[in-house]
Structure formats: structure tokens, C-alpha cells
PDB file of N, CA and C in Angstrom:
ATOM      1  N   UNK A   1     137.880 -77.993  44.225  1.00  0.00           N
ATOM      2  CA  UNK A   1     138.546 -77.537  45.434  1.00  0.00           C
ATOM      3  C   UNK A   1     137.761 -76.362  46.017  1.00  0.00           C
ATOM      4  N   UNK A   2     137.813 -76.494  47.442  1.00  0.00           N
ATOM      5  CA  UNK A   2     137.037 -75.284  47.796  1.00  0.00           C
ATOM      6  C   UNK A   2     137.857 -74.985  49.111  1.00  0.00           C
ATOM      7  N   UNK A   3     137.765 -73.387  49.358  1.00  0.00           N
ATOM      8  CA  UNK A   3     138.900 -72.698  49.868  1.00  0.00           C
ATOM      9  C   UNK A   3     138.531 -72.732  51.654  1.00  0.00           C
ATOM     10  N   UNK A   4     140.017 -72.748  52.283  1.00  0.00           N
ATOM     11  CA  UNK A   4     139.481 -72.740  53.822  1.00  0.00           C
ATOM     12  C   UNK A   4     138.122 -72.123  54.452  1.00  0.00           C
ATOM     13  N   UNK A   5     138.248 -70.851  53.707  1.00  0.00           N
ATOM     14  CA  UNK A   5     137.166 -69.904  54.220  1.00  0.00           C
ATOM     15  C   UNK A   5     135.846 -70.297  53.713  1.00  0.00           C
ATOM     16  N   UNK A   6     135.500 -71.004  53.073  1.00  0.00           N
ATOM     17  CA  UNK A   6     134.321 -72.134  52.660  1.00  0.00           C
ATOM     18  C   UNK A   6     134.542 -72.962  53.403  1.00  0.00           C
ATOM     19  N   UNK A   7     135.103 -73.662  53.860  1.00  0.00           N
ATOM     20  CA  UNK A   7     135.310 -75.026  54.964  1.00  0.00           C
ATOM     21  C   UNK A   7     134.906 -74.692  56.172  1.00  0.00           C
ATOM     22  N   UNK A   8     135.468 -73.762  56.458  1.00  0.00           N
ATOM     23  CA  UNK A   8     135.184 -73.048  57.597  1.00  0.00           C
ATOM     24  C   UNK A   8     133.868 -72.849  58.502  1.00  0.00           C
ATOM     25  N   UNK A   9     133.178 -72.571  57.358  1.00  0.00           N
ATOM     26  CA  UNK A   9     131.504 -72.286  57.654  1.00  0.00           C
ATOM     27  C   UNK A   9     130.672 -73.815  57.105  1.00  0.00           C
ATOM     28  N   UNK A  10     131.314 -74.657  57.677  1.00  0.00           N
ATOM     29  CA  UNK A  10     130.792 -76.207  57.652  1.00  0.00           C
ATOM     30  C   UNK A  10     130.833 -76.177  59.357  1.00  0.00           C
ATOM     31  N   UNK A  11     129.904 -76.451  60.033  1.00  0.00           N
ATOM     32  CA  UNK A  11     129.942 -76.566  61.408  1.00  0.00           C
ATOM     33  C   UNK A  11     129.541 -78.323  62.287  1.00  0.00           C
ATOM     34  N   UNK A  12     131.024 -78.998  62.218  1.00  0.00           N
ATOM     35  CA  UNK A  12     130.666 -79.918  62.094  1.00  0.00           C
ATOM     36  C   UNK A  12     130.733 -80.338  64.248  1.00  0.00           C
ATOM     37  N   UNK A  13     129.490 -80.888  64.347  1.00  0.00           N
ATOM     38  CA  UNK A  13     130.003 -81.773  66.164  1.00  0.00           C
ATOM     39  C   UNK A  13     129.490 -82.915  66.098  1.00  0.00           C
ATOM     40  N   UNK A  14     129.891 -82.878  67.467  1.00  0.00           N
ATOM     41  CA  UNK A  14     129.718 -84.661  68.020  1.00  0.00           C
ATOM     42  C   UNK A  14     128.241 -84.230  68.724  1.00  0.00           C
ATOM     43  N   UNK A  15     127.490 -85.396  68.033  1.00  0.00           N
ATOM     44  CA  UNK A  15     125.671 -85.915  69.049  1.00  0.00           C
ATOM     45  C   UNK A  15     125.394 -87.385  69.180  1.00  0.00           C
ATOM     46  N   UNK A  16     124.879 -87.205  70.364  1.00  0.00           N
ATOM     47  CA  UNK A  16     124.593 -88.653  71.121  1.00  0.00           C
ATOM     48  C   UNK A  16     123.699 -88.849  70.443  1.00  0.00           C
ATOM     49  N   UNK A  17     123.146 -89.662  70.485  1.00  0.00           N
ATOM     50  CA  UNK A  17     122.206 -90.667  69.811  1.00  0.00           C
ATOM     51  C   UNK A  17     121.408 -90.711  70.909  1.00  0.00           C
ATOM     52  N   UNK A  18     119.659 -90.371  71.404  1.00  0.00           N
ATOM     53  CA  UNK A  18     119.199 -91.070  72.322  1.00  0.00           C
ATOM     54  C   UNK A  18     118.052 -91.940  71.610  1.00  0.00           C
ATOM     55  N   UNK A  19     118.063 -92.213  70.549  1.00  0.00           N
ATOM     56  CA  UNK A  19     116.938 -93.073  70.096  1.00  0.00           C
ATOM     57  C   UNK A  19     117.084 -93.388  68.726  1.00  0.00           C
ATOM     58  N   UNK A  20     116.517 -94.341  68.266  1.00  0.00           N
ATOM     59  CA  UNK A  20     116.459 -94.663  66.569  1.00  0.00           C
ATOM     60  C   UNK A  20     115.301 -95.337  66.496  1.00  0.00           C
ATOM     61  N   UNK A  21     115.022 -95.354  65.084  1.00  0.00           N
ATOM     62  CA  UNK A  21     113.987 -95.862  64.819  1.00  0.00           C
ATOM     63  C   UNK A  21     113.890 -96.560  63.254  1.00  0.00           C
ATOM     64  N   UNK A  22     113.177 -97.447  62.288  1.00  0.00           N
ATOM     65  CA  UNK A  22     113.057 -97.317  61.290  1.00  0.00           C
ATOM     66  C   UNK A  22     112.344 -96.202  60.697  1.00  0.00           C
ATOM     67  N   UNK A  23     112.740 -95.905  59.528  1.00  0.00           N
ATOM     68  CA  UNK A  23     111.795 -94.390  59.180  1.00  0.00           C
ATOM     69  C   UNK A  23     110.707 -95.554  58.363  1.00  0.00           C
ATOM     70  N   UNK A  24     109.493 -95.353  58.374  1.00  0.00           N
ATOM     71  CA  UNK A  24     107.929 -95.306  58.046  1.00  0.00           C
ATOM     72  C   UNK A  24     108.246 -95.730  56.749  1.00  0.00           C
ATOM     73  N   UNK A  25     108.700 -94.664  55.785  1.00  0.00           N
ATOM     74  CA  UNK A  25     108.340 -94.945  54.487  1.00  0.00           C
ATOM     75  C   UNK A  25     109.717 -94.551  53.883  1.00  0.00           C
ATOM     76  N   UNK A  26     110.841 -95.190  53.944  1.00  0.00           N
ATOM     77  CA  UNK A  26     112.026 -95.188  53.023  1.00  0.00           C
ATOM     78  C   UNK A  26     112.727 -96.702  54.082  1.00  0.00           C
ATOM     79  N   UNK A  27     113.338 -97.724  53.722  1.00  0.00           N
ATOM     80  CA  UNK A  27     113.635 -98.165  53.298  1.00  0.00           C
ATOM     81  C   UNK A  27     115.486 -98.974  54.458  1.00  0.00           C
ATOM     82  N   UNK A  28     115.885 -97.616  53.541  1.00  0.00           N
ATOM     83  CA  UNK A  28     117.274 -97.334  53.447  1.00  0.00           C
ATOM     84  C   UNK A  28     117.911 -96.321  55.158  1.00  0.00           C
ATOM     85  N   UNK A  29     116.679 -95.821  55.478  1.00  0.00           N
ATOM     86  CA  UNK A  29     116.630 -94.205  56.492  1.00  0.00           C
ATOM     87  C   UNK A  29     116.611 -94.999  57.742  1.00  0.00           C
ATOM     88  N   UNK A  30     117.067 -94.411  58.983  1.00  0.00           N
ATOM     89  CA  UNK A  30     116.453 -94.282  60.125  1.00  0.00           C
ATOM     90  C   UNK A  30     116.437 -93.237  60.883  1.00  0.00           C
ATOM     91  N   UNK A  31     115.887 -92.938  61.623  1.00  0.00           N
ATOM     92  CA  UNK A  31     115.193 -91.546  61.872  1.00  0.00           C
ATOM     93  C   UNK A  31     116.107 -91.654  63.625  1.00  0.00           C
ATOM     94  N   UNK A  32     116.625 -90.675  63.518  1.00  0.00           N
ATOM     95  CA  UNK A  32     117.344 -90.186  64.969  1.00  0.00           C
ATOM     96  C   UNK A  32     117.083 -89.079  65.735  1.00  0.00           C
ATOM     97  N   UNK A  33     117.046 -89.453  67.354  1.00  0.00           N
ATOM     98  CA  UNK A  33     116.404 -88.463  67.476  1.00  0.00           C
ATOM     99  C   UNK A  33     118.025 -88.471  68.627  1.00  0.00           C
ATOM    100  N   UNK A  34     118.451 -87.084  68.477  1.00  0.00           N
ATOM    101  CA  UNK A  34     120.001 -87.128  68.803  1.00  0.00           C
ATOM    102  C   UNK A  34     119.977 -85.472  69.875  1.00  0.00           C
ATOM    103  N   UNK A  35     121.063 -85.524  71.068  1.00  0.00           N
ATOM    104  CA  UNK A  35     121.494 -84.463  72.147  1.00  0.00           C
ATOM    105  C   UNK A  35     122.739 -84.063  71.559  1.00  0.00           C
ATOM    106  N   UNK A  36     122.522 -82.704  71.338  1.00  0.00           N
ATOM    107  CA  UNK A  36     123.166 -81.797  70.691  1.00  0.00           C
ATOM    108  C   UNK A  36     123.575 -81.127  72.143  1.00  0.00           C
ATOM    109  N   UNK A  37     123.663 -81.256  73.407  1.00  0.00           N
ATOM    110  CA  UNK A  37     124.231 -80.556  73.910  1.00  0.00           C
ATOM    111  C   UNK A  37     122.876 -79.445  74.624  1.00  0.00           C
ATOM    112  N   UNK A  38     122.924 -77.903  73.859  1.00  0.00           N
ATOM    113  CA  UNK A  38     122.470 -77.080  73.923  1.00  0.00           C
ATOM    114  C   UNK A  38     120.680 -77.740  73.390  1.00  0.00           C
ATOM    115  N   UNK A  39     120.047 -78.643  72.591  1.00  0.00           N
ATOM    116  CA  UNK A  39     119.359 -79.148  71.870  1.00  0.00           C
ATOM    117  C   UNK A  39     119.210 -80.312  71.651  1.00  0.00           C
ATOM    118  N   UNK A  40     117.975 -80.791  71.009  1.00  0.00           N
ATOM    119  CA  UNK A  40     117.843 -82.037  70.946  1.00  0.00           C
ATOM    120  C   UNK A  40     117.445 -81.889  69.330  1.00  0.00           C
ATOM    121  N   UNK A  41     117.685 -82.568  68.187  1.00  0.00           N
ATOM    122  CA  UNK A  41     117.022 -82.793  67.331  1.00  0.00           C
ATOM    123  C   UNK A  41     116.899 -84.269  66.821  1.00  0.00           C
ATOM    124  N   UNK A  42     116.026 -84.236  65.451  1.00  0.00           N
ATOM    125  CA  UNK A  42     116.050 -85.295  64.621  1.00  0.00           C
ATOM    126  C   UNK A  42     116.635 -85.083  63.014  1.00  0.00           C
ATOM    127  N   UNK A  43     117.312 -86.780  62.798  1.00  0.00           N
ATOM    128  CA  UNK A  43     118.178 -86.631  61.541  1.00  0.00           C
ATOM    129  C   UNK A  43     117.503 -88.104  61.203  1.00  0.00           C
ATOM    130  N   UNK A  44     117.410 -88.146  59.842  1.00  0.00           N
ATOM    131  CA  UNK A  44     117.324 -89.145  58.948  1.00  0.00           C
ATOM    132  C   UNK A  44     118.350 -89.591  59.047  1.00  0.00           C
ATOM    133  N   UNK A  45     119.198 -90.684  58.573  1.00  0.00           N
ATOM    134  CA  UNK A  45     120.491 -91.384  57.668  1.00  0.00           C
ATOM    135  C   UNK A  45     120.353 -92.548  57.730  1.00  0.00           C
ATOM    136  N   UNK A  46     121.040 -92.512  56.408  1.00  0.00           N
ATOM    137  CA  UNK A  46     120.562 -93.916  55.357  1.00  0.00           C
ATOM    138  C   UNK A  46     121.648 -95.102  55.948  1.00  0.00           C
ATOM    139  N   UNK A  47     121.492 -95.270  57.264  1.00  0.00           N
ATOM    140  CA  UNK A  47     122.202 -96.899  58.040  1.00  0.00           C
ATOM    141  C   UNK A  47     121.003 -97.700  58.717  1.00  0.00           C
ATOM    142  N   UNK A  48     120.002 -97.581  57.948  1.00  0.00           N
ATOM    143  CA  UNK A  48     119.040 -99.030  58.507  1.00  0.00           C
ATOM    144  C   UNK A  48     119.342-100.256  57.557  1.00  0.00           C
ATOM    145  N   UNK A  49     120.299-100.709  56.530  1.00  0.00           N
ATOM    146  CA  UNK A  49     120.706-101.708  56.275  1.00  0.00           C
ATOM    147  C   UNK A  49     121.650-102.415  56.770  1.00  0.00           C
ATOM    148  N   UNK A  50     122.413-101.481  57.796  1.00  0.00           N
ATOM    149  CA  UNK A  50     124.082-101.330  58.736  1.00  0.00           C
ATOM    150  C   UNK A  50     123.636-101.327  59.501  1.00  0.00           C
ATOM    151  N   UNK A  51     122.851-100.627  60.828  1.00  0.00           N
ATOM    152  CA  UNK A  51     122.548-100.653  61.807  1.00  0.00           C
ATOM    153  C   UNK A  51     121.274-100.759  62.672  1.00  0.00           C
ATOM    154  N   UNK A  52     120.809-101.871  63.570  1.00  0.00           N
ATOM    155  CA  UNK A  52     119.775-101.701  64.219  1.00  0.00           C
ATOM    156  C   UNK A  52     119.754-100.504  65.030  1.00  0.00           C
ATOM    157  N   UNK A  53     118.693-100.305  65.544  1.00  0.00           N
ATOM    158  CA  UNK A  53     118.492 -99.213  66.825  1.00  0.00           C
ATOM    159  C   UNK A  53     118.987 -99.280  67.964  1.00  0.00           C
ATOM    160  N   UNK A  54     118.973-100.678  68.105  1.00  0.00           N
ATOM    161  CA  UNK A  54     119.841-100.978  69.350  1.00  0.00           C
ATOM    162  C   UNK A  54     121.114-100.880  69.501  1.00  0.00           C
ATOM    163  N   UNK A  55     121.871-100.799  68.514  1.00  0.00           N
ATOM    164  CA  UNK A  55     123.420-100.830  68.190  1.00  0.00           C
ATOM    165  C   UNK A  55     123.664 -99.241  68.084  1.00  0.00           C
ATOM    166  N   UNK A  56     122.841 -98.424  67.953  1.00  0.00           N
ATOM    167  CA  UNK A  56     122.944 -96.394  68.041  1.00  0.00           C
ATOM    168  C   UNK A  56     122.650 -96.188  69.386  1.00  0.00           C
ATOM    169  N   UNK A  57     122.071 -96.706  69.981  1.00  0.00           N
ATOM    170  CA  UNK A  57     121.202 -95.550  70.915  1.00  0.00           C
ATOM    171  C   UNK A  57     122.592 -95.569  72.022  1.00  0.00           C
ATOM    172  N   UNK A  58     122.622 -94.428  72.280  1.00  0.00           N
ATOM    173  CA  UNK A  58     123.702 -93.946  72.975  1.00  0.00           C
ATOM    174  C   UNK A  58     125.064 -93.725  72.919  1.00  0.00           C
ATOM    175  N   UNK A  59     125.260 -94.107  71.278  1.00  0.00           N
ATOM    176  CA  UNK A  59     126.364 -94.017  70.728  1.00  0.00           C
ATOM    177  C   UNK A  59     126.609 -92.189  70.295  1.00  0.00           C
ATOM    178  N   UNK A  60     127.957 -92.364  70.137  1.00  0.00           N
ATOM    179  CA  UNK A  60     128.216 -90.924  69.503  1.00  0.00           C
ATOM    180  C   UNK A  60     128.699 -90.913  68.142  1.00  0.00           C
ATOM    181  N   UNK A  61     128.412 -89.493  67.712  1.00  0.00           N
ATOM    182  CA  UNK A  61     128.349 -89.453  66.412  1.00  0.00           C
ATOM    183  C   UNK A  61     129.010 -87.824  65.584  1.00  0.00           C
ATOM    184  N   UNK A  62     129.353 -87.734  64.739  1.00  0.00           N
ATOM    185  CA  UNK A  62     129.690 -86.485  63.715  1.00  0.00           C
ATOM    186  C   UNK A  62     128.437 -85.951  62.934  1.00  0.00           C
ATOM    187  N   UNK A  63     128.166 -84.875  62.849  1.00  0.00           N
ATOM    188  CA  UNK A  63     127.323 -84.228  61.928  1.00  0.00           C
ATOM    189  C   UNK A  63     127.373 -83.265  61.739  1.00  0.00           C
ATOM    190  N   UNK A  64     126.902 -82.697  60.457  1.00  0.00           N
ATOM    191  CA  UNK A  64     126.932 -81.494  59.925  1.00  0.00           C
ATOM    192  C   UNK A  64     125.374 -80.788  60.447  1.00  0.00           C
ATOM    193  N   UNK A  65     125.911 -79.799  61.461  1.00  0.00           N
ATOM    194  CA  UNK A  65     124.955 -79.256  62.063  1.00  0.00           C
ATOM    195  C   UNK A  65     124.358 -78.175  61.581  1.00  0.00           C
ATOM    196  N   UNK A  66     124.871 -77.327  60.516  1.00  0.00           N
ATOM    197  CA  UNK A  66     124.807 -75.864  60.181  1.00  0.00           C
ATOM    198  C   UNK A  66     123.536 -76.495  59.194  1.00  0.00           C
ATOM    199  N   UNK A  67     123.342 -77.637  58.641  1.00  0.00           N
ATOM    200  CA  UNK A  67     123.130 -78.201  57.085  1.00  0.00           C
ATOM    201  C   UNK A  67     121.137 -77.316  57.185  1.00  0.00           C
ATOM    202  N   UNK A  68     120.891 -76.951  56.071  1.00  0.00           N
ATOM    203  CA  UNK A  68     119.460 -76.678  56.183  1.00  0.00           C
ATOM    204  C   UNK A  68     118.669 -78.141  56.439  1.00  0.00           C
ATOM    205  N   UNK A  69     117.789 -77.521  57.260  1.00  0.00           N
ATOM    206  CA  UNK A  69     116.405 -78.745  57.096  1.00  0.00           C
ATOM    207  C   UNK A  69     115.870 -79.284  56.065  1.00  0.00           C
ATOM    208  N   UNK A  70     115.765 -80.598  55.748  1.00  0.00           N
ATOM    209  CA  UNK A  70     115.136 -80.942  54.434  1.00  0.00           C
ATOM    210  C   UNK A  70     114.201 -82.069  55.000  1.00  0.00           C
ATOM    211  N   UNK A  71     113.178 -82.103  54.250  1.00  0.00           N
ATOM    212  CA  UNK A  71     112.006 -83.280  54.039  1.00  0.00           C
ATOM    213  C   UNK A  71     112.512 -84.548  53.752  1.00  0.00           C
ATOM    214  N   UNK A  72     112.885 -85.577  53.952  1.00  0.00           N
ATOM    215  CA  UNK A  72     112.883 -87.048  53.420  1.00  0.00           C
ATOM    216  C   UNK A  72     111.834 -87.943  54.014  1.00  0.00           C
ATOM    217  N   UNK A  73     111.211 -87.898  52.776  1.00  0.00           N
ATOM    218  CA  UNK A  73     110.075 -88.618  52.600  1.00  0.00           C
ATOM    219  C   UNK A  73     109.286 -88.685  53.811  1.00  0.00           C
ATOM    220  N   UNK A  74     108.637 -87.083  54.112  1.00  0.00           N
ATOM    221  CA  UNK A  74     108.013 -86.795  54.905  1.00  0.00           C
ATOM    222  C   UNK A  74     108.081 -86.831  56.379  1.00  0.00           C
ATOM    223  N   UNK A  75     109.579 -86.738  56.547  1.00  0.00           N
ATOM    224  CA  UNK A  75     109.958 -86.471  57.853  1.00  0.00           C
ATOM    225  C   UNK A  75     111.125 -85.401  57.989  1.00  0.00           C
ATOM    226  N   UNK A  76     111.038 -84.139  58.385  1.00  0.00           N
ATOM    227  CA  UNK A  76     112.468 -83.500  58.823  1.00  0.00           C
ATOM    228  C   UNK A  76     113.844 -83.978  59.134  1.00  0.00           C
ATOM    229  N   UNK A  77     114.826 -83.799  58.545  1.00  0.00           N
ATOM    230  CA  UNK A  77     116.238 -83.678  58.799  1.00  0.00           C
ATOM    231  C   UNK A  77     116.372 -82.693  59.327  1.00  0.00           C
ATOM    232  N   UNK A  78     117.222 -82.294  60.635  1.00  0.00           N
ATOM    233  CA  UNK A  78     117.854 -81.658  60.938  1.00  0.00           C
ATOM    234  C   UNK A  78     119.490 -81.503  61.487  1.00  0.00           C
ATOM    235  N   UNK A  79     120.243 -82.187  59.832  1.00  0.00           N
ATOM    236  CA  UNK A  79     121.441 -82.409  59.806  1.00  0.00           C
ATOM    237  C   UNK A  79     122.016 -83.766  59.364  1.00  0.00           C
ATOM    238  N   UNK A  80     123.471 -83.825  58.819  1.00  0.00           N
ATOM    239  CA  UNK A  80     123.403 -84.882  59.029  1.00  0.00           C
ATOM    240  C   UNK A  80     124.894 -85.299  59.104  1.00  0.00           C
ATOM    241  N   UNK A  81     124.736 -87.106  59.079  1.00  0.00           N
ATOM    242  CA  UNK A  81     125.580 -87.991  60.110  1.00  0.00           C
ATOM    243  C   UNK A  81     126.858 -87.599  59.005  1.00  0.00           C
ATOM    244  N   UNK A  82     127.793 -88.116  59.196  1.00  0.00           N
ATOM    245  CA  UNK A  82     129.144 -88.679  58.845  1.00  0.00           C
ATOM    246  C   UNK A  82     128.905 -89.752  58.495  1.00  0.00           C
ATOM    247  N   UNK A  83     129.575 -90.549  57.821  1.00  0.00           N
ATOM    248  CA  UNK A  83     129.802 -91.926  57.543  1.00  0.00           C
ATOM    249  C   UNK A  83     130.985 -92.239  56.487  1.00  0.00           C
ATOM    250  N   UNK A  84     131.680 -93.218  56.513  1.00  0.00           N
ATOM    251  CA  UNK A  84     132.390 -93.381  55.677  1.00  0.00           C
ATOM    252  C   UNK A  84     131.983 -95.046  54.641  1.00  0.00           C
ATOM    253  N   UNK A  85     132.273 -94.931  53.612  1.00  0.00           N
ATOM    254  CA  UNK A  85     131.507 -96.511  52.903  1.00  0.00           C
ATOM    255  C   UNK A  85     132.629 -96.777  52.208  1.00  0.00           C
ATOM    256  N   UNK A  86     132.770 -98.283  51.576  1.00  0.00           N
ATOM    257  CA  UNK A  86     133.624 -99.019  51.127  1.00  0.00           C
ATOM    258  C   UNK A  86     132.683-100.377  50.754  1.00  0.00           C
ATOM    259  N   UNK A  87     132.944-101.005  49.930  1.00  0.00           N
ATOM    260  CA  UNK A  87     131.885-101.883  48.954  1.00  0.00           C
ATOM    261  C   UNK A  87     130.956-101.967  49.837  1.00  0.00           C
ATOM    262  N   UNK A  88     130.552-102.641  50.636  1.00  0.00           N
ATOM    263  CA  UNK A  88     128.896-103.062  51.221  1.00  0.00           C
ATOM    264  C   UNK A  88     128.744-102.319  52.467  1.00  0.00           C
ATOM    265  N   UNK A  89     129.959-101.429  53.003  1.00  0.00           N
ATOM    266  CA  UNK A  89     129.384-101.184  54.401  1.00  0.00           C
ATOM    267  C   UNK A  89     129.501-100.012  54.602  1.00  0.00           C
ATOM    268  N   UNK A  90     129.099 -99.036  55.752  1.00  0.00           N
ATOM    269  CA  UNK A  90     128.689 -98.229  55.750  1.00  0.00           C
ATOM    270  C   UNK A  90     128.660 -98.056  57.176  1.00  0.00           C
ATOM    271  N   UNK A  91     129.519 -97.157  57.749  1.00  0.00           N
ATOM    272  CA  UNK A  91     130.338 -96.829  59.108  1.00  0.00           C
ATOM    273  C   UNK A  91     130.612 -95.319  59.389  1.00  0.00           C
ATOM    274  N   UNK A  92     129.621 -95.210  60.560  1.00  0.00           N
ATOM    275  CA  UNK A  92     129.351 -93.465  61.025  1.00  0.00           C
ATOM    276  C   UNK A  92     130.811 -92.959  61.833  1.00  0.00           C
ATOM    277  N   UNK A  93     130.649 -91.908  61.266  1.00  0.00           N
ATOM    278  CA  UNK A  93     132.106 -91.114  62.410  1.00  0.00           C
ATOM    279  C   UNK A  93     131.720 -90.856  63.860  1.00  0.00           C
ATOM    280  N   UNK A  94     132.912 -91.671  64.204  1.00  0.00           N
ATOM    281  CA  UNK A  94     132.917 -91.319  66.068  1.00  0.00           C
ATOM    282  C   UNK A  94     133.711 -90.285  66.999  1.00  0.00           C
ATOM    283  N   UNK A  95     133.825 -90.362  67.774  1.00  0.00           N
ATOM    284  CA  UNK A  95     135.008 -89.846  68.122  1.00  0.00           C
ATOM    285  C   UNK A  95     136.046 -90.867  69.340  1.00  0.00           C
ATOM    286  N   UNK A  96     136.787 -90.798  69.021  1.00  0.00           N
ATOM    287  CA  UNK A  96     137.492 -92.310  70.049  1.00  0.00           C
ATOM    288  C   UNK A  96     137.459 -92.180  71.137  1.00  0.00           C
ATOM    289  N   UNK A  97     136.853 -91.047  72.070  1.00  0.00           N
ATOM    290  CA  UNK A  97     136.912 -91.430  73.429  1.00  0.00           C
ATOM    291  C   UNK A  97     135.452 -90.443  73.631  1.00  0.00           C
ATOM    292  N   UNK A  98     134.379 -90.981  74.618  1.00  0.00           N
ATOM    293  CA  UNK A  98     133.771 -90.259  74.944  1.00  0.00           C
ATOM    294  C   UNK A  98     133.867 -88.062  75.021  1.00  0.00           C
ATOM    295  N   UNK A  99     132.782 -87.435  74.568  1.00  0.00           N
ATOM    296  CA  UNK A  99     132.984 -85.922  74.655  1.00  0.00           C
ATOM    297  C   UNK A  99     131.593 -85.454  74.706  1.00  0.00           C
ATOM    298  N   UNK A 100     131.498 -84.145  75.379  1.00  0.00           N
ATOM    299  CA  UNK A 100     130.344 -83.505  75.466  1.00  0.00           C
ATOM    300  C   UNK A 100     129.847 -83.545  74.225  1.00  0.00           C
ATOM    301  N   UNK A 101     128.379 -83.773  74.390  1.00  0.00           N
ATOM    302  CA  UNK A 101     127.290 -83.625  73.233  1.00  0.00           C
ATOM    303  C   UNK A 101     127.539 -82.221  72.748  1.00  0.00           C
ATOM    304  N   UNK A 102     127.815 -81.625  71.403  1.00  0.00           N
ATOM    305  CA  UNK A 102     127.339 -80.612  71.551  1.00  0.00           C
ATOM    306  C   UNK A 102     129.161 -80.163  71.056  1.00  0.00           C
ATOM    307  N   UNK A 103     130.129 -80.906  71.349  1.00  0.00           N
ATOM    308  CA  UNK A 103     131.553 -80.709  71.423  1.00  0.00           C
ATOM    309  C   UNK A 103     131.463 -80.399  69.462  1.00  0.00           C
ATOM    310  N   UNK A 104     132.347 -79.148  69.393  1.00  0.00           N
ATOM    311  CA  UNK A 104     132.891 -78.721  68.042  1.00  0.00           C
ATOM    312  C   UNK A 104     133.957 -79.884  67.260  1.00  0.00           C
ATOM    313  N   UNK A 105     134.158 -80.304  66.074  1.00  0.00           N
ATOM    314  CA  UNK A 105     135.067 -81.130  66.179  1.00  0.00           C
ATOM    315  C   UNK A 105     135.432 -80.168  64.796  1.00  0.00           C
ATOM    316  N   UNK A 106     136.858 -80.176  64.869  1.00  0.00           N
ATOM    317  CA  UNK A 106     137.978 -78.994  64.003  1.00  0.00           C
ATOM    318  C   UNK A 106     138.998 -79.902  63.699  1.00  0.00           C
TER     319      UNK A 106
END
């Protein structure tokens, strides 16, 4: 268990999706390059067995924005998706009605 005031400093929003791609050398990854609103970055996540590129791009999405940058397999994360899984599938958090890129979700 971990206490509100730890939860708290999880900074989670909603980002558009303006592109995907397969990542190069993993597999499992696809590499997003997503509008934060204020920013644009890129995130790895592991839905290239779930999702083509064509089925993201312009979709919206949940992520943990605060998250440090990490390397996967030689490409930057900068954050990452939501998803929820259940035996084979593997389904990103939305938000049910269109919202600014960039929107806090609490």
C-alpha cells in the first residue's frame, strides 16, 4: 500500500498520438511519437502485437508523464502508456470523450 501523498506525485494525462511506428529492434514495442499539449514527445509501449499504427495515430491516450526517461533497446522513453491486460489482450486507457492534449486526469 502506498499513501495518498505518494499517489499524488504520479502525474498522470491524456496524449494524442500523432504517429507510431514499429520499434527497430524489440519486437513487442512501438515507438510513439505523442502531443502533450505544452510538448511533443516519444514513448515506447509494448502494443505492437495489439495494435497497428494505423489504429493509434490520432487516438488518445493515459500516461505517466512525471516517469524518468529510460533507454529501451536503444531508443528513449519519455513516459508511459496505460493499458489494461486480461489473457491475450492488451488495451490502452482512453478517455471517453475527446480532451485537450496535455489535460491532467485525477
Amino acid at each position: 500500500m502506498i499513501s495518498i501523498d505518494a499517489f499524488k506525485q504520479v502525474e498522470l494525462k491524456v496524449a494524442t498520438i500523432k504517429s507510431a511506428e514499429p520499434h527497430p529492434n524489440a519486437d513487442k514495442l512501438m515507438v510513439l511519437q505523442i502531443d502533450l499539449g505544452t510538448e511533443q514527445r516519444q514513448i515506447c509501449a509494448g502494443i505492437r502485437n495489439h495494435y497497428t499504427p494505423e489504429e493509434l495515430v490520432g487516438r488518445q491516450i493515459v500516461i505517466v508523464a512525471n516517469l524518468e526517461t529510460a533507454k529501451l533497446r536503444g531508443l528513449e522513453s519519455q513516459g508511459m502508456l496505460l493499458a489494461a491486460s486480461d489473457a491475450d489482450r492488451v488495451i490502452f486507457l482512453t478517455p471517453e470523450k475527446p480532451v485537450l492534449p496535455g489535460s491532467k486526469v485525477s
